[in-house]
PDB file of N, CA and C in Angstrom:
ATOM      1  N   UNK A   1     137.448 111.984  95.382  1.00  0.00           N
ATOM      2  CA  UNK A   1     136.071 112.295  95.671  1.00  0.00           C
ATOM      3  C   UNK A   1     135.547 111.294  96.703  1.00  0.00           C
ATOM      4  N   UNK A   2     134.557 111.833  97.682  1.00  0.00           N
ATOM      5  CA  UNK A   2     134.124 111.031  98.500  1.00  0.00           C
ATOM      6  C   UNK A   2     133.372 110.071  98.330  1.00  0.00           C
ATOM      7  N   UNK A   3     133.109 108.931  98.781  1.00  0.00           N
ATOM      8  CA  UNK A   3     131.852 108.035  98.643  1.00  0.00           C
ATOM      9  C   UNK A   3     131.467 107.498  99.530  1.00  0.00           C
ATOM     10  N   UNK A   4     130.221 107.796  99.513  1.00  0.00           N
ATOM     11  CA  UNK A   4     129.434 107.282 100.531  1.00  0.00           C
ATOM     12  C   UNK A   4     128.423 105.972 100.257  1.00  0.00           C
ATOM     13  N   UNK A   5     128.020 105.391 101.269  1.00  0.00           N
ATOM     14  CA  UNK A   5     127.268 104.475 100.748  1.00  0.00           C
ATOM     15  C   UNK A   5     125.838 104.461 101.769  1.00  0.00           C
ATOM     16  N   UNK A   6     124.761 104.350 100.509  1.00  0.00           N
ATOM     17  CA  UNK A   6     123.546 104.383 101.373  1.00  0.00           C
ATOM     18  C   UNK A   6     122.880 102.933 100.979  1.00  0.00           C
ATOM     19  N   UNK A   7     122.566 102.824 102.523  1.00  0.00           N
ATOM     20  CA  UNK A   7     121.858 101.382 102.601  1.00  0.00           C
ATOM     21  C   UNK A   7     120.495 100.908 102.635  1.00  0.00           C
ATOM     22  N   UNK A   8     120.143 100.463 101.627  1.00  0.00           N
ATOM     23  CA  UNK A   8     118.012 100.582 101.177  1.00  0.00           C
ATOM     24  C   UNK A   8     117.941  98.990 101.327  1.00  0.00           C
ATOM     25  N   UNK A   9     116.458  98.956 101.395  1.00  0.00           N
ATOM     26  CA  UNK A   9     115.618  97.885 101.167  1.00  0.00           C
ATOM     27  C   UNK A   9     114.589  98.211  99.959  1.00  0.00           C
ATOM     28  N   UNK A  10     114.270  96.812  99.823  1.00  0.00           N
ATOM     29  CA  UNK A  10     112.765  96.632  98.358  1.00  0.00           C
ATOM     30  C   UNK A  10     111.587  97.297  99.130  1.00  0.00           C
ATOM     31  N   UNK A  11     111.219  97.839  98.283  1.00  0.00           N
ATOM     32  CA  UNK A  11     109.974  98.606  98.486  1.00  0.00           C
ATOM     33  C   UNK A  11     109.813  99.835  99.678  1.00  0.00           C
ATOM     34  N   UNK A  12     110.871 100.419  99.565  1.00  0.00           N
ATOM     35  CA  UNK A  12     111.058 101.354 100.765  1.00  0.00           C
ATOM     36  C   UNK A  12     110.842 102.758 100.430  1.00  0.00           C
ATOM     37  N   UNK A  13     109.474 103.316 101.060  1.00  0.00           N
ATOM     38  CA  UNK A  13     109.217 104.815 100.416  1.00  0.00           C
ATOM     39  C   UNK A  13     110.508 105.696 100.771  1.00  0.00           C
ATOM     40  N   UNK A  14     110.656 105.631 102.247  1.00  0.00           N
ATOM     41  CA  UNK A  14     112.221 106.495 102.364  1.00  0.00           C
ATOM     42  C   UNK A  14     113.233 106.502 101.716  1.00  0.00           C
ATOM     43  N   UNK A  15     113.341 105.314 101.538  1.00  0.00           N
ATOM     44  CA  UNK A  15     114.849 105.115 100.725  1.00  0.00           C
ATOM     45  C   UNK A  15     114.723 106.073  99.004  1.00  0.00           C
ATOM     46  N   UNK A  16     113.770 106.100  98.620  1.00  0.00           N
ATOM     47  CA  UNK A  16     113.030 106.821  97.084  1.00  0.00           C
ATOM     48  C   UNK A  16     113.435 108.284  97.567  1.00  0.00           C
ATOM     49  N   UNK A  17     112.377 108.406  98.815  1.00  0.00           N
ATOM     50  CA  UNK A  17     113.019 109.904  99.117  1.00  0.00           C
ATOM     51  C   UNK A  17     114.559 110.584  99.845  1.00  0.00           C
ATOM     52  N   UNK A  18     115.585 109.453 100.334  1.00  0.00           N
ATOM     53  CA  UNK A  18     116.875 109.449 100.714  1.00  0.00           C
ATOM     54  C   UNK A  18     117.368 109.888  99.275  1.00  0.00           C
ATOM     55  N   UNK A  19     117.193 108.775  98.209  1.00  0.00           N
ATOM     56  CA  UNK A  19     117.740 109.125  96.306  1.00  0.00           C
ATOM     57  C   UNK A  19     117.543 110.648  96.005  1.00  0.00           C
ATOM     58  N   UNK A  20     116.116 111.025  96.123  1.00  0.00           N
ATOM     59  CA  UNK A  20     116.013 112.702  96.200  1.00  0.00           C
ATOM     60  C   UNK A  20     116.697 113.358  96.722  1.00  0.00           C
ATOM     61  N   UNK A  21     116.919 113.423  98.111  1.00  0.00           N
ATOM     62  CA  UNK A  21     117.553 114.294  98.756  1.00  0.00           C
ATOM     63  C   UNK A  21     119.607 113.891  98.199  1.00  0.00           C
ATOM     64  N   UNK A  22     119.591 112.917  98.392  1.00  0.00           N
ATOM     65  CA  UNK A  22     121.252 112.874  97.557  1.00  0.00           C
ATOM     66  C   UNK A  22     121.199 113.342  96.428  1.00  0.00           C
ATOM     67  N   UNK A  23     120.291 113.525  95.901  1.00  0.00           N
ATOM     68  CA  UNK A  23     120.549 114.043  94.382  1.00  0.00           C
ATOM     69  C   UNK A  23     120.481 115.559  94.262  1.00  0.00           C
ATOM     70  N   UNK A  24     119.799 116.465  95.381  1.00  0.00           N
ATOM     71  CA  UNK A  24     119.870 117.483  95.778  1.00  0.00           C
ATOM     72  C   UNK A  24     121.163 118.060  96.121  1.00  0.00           C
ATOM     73  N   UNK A  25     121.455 117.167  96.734  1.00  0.00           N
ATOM     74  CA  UNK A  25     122.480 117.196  97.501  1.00  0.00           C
ATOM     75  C   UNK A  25     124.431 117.404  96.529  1.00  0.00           C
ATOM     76  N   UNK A  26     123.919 116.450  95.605  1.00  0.00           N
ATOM     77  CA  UNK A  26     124.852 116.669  94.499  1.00  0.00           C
ATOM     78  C   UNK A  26     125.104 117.869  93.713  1.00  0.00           C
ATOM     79  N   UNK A  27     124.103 118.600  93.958  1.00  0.00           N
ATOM     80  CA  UNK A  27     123.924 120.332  92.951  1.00  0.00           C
ATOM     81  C   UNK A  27     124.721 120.802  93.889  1.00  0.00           C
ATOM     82  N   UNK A  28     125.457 120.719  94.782  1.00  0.00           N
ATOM     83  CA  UNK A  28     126.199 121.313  96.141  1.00  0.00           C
ATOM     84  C   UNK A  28     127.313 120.793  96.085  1.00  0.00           C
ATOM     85  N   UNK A  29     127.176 119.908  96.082  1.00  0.00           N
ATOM     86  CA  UNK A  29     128.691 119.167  97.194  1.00  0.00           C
ATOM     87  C   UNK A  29     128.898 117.696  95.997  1.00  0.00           C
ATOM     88  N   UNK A  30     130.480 117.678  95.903  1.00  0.00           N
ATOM     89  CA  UNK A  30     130.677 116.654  94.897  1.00  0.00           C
ATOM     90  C   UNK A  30     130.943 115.119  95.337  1.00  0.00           C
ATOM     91  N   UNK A  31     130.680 114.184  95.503  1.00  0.00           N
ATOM     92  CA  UNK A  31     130.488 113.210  95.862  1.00  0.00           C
ATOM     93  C   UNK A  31     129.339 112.153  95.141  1.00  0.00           C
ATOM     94  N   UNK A  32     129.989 110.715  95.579  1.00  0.00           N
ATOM     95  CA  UNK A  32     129.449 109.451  95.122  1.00  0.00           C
ATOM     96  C   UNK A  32     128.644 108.774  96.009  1.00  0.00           C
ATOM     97  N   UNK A  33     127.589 107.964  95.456  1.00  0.00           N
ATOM     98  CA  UNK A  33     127.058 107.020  96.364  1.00  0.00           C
ATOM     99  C   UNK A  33     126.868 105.801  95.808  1.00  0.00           C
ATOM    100  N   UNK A  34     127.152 104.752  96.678  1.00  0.00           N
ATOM    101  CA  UNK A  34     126.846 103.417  96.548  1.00  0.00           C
ATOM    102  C   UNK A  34     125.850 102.963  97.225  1.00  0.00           C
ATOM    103  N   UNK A  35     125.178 102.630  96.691  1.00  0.00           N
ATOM    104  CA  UNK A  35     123.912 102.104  97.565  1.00  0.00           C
ATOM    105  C   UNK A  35     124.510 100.145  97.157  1.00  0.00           C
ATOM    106  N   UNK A  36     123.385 100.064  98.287  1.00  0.00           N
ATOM    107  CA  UNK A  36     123.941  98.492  99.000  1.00  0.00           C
ATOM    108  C   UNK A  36     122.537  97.879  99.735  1.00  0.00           C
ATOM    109  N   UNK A  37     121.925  97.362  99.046  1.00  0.00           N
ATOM    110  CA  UNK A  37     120.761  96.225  99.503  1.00  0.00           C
ATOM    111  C   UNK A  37     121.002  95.678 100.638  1.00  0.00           C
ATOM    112  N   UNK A  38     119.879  96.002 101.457  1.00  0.00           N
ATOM    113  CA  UNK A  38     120.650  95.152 102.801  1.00  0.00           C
ATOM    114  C   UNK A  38     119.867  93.682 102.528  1.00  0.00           C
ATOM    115  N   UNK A  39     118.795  93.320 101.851  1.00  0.00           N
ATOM    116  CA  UNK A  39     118.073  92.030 101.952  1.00  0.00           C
ATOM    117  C   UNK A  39     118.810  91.173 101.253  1.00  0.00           C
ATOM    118  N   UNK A  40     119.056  89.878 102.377  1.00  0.00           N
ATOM    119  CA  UNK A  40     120.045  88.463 101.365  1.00  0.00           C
ATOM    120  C   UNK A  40     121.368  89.084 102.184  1.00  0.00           C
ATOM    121  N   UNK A  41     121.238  89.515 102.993  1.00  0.00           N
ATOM    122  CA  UNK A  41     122.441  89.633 104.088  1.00  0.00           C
ATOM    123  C   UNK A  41     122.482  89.507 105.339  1.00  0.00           C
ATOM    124  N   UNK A  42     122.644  88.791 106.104  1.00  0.00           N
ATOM    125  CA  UNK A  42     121.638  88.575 107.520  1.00  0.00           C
ATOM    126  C   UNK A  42     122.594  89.640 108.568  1.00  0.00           C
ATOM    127  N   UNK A  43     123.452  89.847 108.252  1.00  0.00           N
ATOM    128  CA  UNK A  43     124.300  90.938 109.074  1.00  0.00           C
ATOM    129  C   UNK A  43     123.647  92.047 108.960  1.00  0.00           C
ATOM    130  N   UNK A  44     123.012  92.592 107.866  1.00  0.00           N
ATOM    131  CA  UNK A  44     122.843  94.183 107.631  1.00  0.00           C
ATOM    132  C   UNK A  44     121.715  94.006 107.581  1.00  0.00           C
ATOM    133  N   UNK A  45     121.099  93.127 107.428  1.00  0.00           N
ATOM    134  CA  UNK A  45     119.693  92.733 108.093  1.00  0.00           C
ATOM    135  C   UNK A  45     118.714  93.059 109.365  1.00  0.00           C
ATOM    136  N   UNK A  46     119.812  92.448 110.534  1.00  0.00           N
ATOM    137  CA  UNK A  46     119.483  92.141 111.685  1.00  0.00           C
ATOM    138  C   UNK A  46     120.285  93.896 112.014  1.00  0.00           C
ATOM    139  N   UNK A  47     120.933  94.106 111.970  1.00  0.00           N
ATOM    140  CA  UNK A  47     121.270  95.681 112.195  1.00  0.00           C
ATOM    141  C   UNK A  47     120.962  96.438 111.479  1.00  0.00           C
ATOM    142  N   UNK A  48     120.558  96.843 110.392  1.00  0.00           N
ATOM    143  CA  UNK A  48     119.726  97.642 109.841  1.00  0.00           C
ATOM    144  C   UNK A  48     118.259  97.992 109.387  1.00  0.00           C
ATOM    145  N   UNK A  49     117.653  97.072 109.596  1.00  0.00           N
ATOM    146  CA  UNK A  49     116.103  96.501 108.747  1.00  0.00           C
ATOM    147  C   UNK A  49     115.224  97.359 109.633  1.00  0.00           C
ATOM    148  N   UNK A  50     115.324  98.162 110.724  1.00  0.00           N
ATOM    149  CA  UNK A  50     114.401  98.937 110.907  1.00  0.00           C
ATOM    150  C   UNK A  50     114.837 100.338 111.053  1.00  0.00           C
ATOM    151  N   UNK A  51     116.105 100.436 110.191  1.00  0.00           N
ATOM    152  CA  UNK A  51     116.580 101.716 110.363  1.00  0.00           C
ATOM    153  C   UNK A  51     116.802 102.165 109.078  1.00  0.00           C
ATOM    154  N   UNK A  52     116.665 101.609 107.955  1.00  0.00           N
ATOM    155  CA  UNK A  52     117.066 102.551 106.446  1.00  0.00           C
ATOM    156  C   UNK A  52     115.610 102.944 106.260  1.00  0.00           C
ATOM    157  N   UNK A  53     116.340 103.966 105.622  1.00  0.00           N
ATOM    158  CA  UNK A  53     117.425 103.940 104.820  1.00  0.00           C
ATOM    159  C   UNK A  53     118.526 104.382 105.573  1.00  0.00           C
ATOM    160  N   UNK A  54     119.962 104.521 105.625  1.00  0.00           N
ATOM    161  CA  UNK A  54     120.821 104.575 106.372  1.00  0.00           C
ATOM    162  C   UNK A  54     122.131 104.769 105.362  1.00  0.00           C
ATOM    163  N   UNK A  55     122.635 106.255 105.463  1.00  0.00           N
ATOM    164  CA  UNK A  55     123.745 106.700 104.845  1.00  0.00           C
ATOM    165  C   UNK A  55     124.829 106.903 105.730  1.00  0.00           C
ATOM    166  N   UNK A  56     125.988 106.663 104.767  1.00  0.00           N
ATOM    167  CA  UNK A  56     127.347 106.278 106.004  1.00  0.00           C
ATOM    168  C   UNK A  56     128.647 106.062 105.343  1.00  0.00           C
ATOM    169  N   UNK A  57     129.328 106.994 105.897  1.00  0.00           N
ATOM    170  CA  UNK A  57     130.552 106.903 105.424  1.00  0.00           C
ATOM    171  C   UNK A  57     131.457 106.342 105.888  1.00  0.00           C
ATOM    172  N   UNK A  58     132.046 105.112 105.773  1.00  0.00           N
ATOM    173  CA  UNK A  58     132.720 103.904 106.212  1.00  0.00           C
ATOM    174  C   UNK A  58     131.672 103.304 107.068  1.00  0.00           C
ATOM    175  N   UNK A  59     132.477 103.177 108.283  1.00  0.00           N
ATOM    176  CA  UNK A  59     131.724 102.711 109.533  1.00  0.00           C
ATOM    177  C   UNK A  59     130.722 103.910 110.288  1.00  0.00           C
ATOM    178  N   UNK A  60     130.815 104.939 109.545  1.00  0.00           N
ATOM    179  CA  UNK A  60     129.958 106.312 110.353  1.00  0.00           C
ATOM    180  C   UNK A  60     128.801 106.679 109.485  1.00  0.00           C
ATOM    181  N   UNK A  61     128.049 106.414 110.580  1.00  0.00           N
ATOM    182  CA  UNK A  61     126.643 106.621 109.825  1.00  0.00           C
ATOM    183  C   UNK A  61     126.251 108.140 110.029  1.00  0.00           C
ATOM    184  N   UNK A  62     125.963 108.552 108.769  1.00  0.00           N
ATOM    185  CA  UNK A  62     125.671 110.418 108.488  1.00  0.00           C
ATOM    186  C   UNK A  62     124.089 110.372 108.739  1.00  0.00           C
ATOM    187  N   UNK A  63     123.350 110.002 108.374  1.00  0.00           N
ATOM    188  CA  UNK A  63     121.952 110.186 108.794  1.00  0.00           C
ATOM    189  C   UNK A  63     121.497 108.392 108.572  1.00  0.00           C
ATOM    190  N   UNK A  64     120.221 108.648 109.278  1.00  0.00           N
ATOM    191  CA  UNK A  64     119.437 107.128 108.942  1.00  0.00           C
ATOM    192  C   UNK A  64     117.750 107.788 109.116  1.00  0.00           C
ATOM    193  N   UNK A  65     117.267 106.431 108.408  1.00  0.00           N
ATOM    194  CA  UNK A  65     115.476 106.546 108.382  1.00  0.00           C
ATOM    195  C   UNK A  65     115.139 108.356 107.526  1.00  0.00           C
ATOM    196  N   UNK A  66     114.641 109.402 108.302  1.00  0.00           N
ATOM    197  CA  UNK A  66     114.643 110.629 106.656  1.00  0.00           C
ATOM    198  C   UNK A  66     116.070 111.309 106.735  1.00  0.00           C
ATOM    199  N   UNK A  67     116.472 111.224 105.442  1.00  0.00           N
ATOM    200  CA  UNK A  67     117.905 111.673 104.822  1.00  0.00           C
ATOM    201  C   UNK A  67     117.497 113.134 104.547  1.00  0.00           C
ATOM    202  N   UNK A  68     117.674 113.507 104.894  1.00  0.00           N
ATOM    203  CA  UNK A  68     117.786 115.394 104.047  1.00  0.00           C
ATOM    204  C   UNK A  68     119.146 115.944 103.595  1.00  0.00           C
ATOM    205  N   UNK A  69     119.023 116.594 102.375  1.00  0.00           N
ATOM    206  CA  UNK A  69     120.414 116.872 101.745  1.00  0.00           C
ATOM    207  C   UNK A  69     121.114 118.284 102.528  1.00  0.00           C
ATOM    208  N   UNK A  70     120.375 118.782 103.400  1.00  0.00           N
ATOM    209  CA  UNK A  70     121.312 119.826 104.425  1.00  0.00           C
ATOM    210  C   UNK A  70     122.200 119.288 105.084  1.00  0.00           C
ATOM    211  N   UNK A  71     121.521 118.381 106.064  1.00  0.00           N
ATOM    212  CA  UNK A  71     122.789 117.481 106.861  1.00  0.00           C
ATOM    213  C   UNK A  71     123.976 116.487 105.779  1.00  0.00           C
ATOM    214  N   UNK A  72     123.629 115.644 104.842  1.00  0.00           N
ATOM    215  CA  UNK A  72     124.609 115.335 103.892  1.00  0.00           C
ATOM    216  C   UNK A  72     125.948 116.617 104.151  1.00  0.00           C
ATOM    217  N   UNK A  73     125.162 117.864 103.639  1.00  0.00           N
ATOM    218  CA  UNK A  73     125.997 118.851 103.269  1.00  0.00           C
ATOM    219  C   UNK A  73     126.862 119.624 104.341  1.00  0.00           C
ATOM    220  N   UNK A  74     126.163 119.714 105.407  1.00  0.00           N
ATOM    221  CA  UNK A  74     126.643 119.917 106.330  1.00  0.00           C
ATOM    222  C   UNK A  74     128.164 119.071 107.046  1.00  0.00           C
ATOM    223  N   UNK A  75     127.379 117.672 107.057  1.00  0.00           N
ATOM    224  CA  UNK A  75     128.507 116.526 107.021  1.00  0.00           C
ATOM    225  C   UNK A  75     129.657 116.671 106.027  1.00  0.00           C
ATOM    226  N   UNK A  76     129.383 116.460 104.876  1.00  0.00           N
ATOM    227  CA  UNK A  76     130.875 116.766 103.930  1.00  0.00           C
ATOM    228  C   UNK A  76     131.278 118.039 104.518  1.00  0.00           C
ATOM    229  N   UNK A  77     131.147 118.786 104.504  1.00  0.00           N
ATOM    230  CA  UNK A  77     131.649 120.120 104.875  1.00  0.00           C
ATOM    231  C   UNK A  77     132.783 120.424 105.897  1.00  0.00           C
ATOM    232  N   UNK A  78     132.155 119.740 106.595  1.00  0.00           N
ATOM    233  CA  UNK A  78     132.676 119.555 107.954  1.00  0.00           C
ATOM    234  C   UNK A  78     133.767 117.994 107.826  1.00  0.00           C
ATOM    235  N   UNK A  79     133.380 117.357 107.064  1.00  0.00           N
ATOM    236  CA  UNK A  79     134.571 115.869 106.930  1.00  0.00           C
ATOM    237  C   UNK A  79     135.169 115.950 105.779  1.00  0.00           C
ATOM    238  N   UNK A  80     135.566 116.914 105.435  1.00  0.00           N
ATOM    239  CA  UNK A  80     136.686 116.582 104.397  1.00  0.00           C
ATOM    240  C   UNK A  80     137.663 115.668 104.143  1.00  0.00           C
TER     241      UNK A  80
END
């Protein structure tokens, strides 16, 4: 099974609504997510902090900032 990992910050309305849409997204298509704090990391910090929420599979980022569970789905679909 696939896993993906989505990357949030504290207090982030998107990232609440990224969780929605993956969870939508799960009634579809079977797959995992790891989410991963970017704060207390100065790498994912300085490259991410004005872009999450930010979902991504390995090094390939599937959507960033609003997540919608079409494209998720679309993406697995297409990356098997």
């Amino acid at each position: 099974m696939k896993t993906l990992t989505l990357l949030v910050g504290k207090h982030c309305g998107l990232c609440e609504d990224a969780r929605m849409q993956i969870r939508f997204a799960q009634e579809d298509a079977a797959f995992e997510v790891e989410e991963k704090m970017i704060e207390g990391d100065e790498v994912l910090e300085a490259e991410y902090f004005m872009r999450i929420p930010v979902l991504m599979d390995g090094d390939k980022i599937v959507q960033e900032g609003n997540i919608d569970f079409v494209t998720i789905i679309e993406y697995l679909t297409n990356n098997k």
